[in-house]
N, C-alpha and C. Protein backbone atom coordinates (compact mmCIF):
# COMPACT_ATOMS: atom_id res chain seq x y z
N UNK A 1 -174.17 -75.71 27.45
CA UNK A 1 -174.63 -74.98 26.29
C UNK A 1 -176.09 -74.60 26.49
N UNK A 2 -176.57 -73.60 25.56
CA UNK A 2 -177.52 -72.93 26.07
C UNK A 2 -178.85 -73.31 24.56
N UNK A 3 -179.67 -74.05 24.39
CA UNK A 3 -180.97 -74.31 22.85
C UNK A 3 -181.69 -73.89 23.25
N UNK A 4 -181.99 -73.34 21.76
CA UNK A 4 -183.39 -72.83 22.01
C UNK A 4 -184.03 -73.69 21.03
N UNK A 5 -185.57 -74.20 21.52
CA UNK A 5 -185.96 -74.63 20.86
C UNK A 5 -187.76 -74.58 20.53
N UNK A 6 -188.73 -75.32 20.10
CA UNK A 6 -189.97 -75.29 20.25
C UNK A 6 -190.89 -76.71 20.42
N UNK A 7 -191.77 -76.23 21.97
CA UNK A 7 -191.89 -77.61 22.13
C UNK A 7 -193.56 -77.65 21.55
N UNK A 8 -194.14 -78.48 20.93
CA UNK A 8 -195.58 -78.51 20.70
C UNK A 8 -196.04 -80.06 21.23
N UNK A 9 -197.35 -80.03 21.12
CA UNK A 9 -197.88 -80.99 21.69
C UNK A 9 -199.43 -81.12 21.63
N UNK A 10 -199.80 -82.14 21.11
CA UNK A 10 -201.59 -82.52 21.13
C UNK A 10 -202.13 -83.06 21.74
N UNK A 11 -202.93 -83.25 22.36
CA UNK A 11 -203.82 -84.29 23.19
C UNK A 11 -205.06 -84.82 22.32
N UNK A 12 -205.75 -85.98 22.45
CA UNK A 12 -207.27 -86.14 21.62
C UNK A 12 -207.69 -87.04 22.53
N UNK A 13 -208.75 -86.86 23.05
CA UNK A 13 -209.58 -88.22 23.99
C UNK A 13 -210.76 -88.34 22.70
N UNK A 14 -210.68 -89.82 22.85
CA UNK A 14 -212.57 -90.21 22.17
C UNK A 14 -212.71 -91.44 22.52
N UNK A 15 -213.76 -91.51 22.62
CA UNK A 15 -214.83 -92.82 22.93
C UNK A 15 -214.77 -93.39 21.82
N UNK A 16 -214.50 -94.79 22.00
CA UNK A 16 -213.91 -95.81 20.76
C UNK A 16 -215.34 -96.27 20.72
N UNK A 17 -216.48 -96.09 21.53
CA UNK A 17 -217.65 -97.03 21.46
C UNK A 17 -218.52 -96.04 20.35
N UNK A 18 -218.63 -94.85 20.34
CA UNK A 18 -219.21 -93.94 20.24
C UNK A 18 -218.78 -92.86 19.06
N UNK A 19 -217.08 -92.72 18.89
CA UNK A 19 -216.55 -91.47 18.32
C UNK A 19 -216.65 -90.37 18.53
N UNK A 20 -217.46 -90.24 19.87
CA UNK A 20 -217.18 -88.56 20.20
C UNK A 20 -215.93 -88.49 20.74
N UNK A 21 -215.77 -86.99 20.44
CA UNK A 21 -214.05 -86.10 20.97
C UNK A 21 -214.99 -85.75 21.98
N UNK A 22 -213.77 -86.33 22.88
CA UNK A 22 -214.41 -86.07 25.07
C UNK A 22 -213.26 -84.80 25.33
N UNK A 23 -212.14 -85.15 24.73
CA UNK A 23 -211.50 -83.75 25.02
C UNK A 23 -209.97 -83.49 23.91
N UNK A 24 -209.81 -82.70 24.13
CA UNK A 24 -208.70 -82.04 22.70
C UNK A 24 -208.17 -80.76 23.04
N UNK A 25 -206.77 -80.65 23.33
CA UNK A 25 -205.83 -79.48 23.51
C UNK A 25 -204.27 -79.72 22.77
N UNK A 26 -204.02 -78.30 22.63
CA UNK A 26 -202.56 -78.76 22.13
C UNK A 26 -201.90 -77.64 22.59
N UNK A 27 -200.49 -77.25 22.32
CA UNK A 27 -199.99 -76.22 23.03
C UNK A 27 -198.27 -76.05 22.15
N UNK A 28 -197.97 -75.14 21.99
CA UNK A 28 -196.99 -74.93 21.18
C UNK A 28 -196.02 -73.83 22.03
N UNK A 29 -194.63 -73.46 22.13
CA UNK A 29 -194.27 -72.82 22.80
C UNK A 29 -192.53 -72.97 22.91
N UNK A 30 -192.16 -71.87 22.82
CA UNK A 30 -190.68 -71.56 22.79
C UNK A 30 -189.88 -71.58 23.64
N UNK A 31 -188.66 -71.72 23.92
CA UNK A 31 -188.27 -72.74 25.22
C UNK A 31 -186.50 -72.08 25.28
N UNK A 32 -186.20 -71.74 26.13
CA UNK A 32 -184.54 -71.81 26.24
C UNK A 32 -184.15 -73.19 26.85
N UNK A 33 -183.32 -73.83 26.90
CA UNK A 33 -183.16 -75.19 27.20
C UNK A 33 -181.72 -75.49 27.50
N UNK A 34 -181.29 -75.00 28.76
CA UNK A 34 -179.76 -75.42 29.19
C UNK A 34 -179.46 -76.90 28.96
N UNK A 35 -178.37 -77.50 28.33
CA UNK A 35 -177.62 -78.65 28.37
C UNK A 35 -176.41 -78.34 28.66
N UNK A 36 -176.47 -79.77 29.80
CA UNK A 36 -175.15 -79.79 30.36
C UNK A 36 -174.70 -81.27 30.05
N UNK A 37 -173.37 -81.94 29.28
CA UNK A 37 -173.21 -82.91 29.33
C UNK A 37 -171.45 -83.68 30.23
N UNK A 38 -171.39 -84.92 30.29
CA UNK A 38 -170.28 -85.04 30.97
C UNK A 38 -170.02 -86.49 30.33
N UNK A 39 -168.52 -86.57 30.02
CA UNK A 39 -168.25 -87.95 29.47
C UNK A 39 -166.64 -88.33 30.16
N UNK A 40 -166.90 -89.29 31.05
CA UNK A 40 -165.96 -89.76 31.45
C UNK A 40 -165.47 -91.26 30.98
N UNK A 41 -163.87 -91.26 30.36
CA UNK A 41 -163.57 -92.85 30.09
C UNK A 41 -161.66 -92.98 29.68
N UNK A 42 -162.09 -93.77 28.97
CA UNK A 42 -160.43 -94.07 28.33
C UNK A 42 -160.26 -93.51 26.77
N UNK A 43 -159.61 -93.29 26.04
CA UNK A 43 -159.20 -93.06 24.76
C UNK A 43 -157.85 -94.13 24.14
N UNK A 44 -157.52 -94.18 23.17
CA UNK A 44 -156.48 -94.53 22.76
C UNK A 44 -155.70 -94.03 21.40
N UNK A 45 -154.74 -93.48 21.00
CA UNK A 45 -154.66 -92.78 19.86
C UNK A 45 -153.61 -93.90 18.93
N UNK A 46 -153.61 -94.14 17.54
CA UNK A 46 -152.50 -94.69 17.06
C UNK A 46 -151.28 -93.56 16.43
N UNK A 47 -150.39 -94.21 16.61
CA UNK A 47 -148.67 -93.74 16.66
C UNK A 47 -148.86 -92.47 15.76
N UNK A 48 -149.73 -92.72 14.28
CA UNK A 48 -149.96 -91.58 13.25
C UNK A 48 -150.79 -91.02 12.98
N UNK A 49 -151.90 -91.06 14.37
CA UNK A 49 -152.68 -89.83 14.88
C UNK A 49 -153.49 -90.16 13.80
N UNK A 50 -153.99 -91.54 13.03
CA UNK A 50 -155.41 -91.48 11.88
C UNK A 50 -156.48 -92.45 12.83
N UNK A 51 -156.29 -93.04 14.14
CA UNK A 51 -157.21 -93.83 14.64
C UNK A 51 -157.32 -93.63 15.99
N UNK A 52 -158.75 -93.20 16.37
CA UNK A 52 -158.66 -92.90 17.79
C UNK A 52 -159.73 -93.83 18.31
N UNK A 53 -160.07 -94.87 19.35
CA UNK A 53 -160.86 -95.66 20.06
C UNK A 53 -160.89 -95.40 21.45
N UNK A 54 -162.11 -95.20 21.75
CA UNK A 54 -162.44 -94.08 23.25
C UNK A 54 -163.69 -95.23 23.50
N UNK A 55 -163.82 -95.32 25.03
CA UNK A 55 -165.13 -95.53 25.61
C UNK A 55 -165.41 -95.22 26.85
N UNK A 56 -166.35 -94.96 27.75
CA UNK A 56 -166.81 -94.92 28.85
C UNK A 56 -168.16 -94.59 29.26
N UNK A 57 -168.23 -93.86 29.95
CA UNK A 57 -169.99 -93.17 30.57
C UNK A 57 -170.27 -91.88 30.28
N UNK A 58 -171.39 -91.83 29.92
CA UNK A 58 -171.83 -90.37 28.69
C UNK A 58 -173.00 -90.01 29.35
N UNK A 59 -173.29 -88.55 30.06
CA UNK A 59 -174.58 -88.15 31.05
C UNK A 59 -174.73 -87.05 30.28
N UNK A 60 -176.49 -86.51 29.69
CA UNK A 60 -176.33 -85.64 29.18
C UNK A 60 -178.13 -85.00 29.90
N UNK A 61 -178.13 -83.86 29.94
CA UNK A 61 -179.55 -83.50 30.66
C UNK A 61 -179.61 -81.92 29.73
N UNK A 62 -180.97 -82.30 29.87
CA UNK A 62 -181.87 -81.27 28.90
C UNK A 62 -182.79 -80.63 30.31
N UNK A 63 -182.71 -79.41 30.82
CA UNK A 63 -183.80 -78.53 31.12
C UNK A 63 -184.68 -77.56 30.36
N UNK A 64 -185.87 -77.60 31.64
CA UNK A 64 -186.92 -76.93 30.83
C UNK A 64 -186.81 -77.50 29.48
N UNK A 65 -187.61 -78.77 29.36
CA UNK A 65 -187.89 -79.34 28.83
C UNK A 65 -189.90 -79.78 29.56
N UNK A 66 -190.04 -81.03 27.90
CA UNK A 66 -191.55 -81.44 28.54
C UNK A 66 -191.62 -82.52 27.49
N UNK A 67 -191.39 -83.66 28.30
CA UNK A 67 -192.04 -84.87 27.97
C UNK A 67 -193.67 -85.38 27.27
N UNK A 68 -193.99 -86.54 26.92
CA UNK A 68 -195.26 -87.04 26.52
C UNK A 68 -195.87 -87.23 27.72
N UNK A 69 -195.42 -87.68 28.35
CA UNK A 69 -196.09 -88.38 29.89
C UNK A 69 -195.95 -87.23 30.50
N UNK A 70 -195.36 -86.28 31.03
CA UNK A 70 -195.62 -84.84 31.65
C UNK A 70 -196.77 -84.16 31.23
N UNK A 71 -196.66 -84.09 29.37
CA UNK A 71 -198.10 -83.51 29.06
C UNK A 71 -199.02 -83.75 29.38
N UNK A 72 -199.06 -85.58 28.99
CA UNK A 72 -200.66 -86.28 28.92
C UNK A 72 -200.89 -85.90 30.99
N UNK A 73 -199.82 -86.04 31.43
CA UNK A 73 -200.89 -85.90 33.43
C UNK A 73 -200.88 -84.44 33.37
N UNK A 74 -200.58 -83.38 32.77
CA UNK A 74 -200.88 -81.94 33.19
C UNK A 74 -202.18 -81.91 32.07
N UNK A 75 -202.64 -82.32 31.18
CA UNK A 75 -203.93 -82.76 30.64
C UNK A 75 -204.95 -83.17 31.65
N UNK A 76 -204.86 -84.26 31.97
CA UNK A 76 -205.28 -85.35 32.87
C UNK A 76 -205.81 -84.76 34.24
N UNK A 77 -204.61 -83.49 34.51
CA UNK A 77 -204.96 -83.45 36.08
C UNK A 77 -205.61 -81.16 35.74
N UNK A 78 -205.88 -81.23 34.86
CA UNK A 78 -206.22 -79.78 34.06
C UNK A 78 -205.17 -78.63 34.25
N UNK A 79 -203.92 -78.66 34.28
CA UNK A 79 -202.97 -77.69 34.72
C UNK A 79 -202.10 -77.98 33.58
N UNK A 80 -202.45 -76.94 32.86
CA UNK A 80 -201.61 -76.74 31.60
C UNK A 80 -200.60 -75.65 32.43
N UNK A 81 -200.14 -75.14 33.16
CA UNK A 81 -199.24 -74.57 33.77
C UNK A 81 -197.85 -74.74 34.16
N UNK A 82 -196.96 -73.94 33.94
CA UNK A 82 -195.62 -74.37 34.49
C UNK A 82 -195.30 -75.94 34.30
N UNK A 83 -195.36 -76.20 32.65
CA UNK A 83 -195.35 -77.78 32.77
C UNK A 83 -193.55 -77.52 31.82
N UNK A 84 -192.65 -78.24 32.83
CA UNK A 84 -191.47 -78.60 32.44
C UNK A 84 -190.90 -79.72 33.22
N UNK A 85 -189.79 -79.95 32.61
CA UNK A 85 -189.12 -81.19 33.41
C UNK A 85 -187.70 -81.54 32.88
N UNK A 86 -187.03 -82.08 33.44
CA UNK A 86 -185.59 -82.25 33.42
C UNK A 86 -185.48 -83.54 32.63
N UNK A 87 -185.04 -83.79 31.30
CA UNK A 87 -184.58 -84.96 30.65
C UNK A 87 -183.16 -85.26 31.01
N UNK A 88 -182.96 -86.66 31.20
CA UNK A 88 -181.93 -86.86 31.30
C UNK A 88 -181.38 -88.45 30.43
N UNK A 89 -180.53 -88.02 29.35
CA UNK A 89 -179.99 -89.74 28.86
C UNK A 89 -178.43 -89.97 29.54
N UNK A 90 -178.51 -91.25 29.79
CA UNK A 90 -177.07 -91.43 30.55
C UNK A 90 -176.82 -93.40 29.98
N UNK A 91 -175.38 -93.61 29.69
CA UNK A 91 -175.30 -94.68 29.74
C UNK A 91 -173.79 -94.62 28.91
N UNK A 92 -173.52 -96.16 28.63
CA UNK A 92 -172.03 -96.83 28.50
C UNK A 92 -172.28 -95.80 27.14
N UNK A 93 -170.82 -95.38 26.45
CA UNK A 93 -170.71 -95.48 25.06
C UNK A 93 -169.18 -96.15 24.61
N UNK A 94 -169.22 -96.03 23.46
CA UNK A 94 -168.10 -96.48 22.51
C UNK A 94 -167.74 -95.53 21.05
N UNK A 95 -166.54 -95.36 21.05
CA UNK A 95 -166.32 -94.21 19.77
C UNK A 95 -165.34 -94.74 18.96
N UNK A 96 -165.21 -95.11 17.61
CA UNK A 96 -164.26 -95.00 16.57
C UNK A 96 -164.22 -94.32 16.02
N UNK A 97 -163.18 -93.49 15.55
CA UNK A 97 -162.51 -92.35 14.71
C UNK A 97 -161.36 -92.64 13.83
N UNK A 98 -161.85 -92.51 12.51
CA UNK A 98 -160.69 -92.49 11.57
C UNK A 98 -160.12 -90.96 11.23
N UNK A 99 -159.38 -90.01 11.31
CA UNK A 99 -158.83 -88.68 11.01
C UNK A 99 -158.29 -88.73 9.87
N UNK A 100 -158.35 -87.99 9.17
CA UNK A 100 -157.08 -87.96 7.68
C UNK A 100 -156.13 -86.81 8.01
């Protein structure tokens, strides 16, 4: 599937001794964002189709995307540029379903 979405983001440095702002950027910006997900496992249905119990492994990835930690080092290293990155959540799941 294909989101669109909007990613924003702030930065603030200050001197805790002092209270000066050492540095401050933020950046806001509109994003197409392919997801692709994949779920592989077992299911089970009952006889009158009102209870279904499923589990297995659930991989789901977000491109062109941008993390906290991507921002804060393209801050860090001064290249606010071409900053994206590939999210990815993956792990066991479990599903109950009651249908009427």
């Amino acid at each position: 599937s294909l989101l669109l979405g909007r990613v924003s983001a702030d930065f603030s440095q200050t001197n805790s001794f002092s209270a000066d702002n050492q540095a401050h950027t933020s950046m806001d910006d509109d994003r197409l964002v392919p997801n692709t997900e994949l779920e592989i496992g077992l299911d089970w249905n009952s006889s009158n189709g009102h209870w279904q119990f499923s589990g297995g492994y659930y991989i789901t990835t977000y491109h062109n995307t941008l993390t906290t930690g991507r921002f804060i080092q393209s801050v860090q290293a001064q290249n606010l540029y071409n900053m994206e990155e590939n999210l990815i959540i993956a792990g066991l799941m479990a599903r109950i379903e009651l249908r009427w």
